[in-house]
N, C-alpha and C. Protein backbone atom coordinates (compact mmCIF):
# COMPACT_ATOMS: atom_id res chain seq x y z
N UNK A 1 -7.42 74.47 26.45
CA UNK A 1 -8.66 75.07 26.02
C UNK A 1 -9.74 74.64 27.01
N UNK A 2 -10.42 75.54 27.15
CA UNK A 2 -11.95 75.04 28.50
C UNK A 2 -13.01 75.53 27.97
N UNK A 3 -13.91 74.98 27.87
CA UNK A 3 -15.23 74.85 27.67
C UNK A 3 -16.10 74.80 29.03
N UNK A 4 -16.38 75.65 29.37
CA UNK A 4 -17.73 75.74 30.27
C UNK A 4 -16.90 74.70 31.67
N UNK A 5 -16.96 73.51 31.93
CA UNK A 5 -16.64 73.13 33.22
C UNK A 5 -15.34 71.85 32.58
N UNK A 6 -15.20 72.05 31.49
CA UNK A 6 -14.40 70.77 30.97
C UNK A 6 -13.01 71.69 29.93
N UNK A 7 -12.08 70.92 30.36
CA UNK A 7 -10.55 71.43 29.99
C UNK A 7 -9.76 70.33 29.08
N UNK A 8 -9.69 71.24 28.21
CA UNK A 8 -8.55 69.88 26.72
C UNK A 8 -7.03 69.97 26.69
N UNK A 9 -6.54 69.65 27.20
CA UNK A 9 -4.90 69.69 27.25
C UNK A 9 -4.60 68.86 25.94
N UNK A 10 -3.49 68.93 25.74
CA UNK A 10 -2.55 68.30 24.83
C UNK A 10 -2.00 67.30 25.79
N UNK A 11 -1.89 65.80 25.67
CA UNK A 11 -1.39 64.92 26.30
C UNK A 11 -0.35 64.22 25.77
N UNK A 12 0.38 64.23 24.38
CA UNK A 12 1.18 63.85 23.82
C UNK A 12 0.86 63.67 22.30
N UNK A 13 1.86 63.38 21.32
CA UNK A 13 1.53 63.64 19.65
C UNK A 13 0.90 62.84 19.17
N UNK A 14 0.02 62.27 20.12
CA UNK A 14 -1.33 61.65 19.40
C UNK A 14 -2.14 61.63 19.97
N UNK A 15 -2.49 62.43 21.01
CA UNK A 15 -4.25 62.15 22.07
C UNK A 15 -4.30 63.66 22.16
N UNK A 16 -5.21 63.68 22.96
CA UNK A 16 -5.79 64.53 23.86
C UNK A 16 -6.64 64.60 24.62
N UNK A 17 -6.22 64.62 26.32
CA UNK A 17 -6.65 64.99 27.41
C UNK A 17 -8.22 65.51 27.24
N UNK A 18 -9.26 65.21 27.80
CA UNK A 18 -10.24 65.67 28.58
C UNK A 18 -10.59 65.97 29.94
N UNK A 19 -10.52 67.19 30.97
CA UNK A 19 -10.89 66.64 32.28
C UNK A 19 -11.79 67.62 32.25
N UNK A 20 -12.30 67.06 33.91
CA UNK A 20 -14.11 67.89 34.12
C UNK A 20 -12.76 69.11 35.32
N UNK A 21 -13.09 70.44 35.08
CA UNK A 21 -12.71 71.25 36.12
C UNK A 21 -13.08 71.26 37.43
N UNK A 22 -12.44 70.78 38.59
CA UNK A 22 -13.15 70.89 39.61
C UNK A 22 -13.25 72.35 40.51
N UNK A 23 -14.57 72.29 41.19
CA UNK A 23 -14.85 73.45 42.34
C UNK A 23 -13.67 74.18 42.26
N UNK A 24 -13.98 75.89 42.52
CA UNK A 24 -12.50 76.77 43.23
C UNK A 24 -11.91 75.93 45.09
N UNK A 25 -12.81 75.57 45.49
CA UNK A 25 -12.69 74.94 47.18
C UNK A 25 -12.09 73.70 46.86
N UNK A 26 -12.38 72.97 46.02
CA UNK A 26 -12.02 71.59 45.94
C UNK A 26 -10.89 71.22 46.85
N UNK A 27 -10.88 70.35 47.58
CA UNK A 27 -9.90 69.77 48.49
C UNK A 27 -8.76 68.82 48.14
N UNK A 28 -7.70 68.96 47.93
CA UNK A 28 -6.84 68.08 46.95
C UNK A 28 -5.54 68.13 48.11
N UNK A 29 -5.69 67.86 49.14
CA UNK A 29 -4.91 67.46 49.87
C UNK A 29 -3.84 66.10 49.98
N UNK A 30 -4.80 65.06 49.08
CA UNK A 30 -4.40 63.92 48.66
C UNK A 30 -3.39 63.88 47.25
N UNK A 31 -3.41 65.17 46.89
CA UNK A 31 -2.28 65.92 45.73
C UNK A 31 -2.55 64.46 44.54
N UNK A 32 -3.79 64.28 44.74
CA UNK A 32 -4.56 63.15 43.29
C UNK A 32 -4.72 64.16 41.90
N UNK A 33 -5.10 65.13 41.94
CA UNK A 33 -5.16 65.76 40.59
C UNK A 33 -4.33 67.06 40.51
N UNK A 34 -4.02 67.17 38.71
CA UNK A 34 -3.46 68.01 38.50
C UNK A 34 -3.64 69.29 38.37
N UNK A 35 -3.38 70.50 38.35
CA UNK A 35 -3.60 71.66 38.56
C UNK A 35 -3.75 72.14 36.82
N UNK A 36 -4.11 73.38 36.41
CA UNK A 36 -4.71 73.59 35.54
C UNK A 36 -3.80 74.52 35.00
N UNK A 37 -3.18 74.85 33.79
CA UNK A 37 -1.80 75.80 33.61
C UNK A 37 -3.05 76.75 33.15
N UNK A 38 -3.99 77.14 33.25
CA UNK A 38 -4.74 78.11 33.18
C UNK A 38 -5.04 79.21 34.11
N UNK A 39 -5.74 78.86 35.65
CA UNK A 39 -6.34 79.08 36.55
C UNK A 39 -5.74 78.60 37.94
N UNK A 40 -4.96 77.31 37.41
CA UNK A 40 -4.28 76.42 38.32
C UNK A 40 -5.75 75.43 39.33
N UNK A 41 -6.86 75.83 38.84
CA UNK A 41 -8.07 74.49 39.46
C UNK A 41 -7.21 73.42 39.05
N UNK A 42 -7.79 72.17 39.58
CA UNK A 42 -7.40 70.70 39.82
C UNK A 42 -8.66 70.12 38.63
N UNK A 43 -7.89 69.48 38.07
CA UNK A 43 -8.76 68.87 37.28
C UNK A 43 -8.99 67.58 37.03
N UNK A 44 -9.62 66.23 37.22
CA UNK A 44 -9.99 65.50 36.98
C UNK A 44 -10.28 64.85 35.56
N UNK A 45 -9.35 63.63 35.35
CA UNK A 45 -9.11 63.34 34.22
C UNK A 45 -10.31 62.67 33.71
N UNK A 46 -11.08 62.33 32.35
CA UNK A 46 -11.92 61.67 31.95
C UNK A 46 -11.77 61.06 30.55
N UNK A 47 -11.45 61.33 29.49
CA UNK A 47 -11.04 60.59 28.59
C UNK A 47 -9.55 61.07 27.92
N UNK A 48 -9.16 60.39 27.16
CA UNK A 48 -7.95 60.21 26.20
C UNK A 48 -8.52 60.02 25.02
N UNK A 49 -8.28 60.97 24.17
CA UNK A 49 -8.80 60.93 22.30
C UNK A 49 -7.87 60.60 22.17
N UNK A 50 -7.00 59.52 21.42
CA UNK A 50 -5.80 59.15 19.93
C UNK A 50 -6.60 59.87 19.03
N UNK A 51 -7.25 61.31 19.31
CA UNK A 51 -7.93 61.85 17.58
C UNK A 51 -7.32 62.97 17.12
N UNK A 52 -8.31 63.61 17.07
CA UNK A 52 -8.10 65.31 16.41
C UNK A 52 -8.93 66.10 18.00
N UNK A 53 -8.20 67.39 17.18
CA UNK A 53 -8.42 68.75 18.66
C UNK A 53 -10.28 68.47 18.35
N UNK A 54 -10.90 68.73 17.08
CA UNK A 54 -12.14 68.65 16.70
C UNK A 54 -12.95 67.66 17.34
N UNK A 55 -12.37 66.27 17.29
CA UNK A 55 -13.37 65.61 18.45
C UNK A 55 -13.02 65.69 19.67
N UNK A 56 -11.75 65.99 20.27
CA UNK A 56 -12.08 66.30 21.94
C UNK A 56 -12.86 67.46 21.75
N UNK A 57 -12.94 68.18 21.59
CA UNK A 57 -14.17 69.30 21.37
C UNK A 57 -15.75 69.25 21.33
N UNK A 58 -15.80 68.41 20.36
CA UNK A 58 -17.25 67.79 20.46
C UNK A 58 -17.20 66.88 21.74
N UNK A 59 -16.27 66.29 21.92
CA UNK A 59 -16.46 65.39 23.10
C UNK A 59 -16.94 66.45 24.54
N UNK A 60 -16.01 67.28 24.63
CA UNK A 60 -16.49 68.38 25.46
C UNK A 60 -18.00 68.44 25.42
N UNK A 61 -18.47 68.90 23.86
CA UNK A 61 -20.09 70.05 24.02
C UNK A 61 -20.93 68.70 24.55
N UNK A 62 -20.62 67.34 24.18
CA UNK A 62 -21.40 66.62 24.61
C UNK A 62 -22.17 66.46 25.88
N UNK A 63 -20.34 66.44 26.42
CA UNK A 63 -20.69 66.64 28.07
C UNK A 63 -21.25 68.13 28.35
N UNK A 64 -21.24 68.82 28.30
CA UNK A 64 -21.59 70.18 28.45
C UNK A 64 -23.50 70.11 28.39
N UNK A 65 -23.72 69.31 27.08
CA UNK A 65 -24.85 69.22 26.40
C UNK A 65 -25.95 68.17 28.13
N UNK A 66 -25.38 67.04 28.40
CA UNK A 66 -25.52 66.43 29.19
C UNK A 66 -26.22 66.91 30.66
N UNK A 67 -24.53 68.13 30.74
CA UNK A 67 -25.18 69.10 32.07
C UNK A 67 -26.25 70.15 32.01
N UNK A 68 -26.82 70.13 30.88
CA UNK A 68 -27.83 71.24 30.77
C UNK A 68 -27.40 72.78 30.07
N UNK A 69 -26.06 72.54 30.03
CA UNK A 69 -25.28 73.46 29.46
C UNK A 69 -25.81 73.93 27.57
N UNK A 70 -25.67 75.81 27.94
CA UNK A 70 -25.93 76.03 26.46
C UNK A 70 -24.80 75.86 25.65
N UNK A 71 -24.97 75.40 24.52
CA UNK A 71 -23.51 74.72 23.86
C UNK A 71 -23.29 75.61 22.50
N UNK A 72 -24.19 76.71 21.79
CA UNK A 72 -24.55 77.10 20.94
C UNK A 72 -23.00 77.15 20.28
N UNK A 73 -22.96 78.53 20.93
CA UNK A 73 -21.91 79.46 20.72
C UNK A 73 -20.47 78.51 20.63
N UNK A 74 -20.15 77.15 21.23
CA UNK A 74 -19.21 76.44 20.78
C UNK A 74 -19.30 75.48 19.96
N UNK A 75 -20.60 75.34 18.97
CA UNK A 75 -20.65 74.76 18.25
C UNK A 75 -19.79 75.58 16.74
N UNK A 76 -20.09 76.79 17.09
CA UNK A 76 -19.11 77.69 16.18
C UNK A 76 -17.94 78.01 15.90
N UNK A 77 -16.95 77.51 16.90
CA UNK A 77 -16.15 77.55 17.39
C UNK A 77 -15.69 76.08 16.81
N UNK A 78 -16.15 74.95 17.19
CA UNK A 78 -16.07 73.86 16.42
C UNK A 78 -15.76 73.85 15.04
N UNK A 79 -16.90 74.81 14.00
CA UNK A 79 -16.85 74.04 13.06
C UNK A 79 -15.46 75.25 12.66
N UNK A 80 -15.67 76.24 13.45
CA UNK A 80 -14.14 76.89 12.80
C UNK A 80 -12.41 76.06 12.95
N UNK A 81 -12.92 75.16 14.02
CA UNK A 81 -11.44 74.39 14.00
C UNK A 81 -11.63 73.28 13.07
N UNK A 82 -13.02 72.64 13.14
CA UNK A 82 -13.48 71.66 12.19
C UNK A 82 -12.58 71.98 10.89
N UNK A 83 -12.43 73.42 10.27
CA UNK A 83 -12.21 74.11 8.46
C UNK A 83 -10.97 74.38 8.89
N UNK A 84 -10.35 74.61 9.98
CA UNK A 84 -8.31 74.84 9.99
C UNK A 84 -8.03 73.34 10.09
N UNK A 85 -8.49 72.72 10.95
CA UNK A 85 -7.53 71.32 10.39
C UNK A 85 -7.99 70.50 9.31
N UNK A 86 -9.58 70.85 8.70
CA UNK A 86 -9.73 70.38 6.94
C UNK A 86 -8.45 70.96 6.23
N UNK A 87 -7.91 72.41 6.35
CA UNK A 87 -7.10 72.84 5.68
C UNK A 87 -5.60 72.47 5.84
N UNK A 88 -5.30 72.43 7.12
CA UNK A 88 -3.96 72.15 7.50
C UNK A 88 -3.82 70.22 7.36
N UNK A 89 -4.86 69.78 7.05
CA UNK A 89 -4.58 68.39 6.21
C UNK A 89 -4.22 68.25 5.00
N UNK A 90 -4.84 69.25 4.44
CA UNK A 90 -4.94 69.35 2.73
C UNK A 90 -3.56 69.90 2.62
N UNK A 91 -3.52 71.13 3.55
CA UNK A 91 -1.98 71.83 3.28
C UNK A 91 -0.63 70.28 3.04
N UNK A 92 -1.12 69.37 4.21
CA UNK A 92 -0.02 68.42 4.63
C UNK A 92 0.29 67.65 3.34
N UNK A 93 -1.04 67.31 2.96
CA UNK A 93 -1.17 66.17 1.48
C UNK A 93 0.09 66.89 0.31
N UNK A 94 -0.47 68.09 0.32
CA UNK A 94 0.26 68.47 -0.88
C UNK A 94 1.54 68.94 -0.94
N UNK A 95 2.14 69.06 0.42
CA UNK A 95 3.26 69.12 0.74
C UNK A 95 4.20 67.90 0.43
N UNK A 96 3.08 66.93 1.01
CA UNK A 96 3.72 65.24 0.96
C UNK A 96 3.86 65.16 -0.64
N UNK A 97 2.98 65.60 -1.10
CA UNK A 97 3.01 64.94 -2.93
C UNK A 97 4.12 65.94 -3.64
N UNK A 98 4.74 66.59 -3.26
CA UNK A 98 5.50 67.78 -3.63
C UNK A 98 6.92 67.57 -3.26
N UNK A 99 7.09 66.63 -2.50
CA UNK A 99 8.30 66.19 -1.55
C UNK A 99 8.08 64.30 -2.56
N UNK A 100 7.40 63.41 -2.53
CA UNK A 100 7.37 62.73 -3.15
C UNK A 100 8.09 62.52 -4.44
N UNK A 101 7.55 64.08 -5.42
CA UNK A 101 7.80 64.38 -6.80
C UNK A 101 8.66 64.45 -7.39
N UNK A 102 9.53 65.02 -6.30
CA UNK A 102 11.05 65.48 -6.04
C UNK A 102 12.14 64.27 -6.10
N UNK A 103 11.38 63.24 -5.20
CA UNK A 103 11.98 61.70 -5.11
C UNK A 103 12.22 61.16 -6.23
């Protein structure tokens, strides 16, 4: 997912990746960063969440917010993932208590 100059990968079943996108020219001759399964830009790593997709997200508009960037329109976008993983938690709970019951 990319936000304005910053890209959220999935980094394994408990984080998630933040990097800043670099320049289309960017020089990566030194083959230091990874390429982007999007666009294939090189991207530059900056944090690791152990969280939810919802705060690398906000973590994004922050930075975004920082560069002068308008962030509006992904604040909406936020709170819509903000209400699928409120739900797909709740879904999980009651799955768990349903599988429990059974025990």
């Amino acid at each position: 997912m990319r936000i304005e100059n910053y890209e959220i990968l999935k980094c394994n079943q408990w984080c998630y990746q933040v990097y800043r996108v670099l320049p289309d020219d960017f020089d990566n001759s030194k083959a230091k960063y990874r390429q982007s399964p999007l666009d294939e830009r090189f991207l530059k790593p900056l944090e690791c969440f152990p969280n939810t997709l919802p705060a690398a997200i906000r973590r994004c508009i922050e930075f975004c917010e920082r560069d002068g960037l308008d962030t509006l329109r992904f604040e909406e976008t936020l709170a819509a993932v903000e209400k699928l993983h409120e739900s797909m938690s709740k879904l999980a709970d009651e799955m768990g208590a349903i599988k429990n019951a059974r025990q």
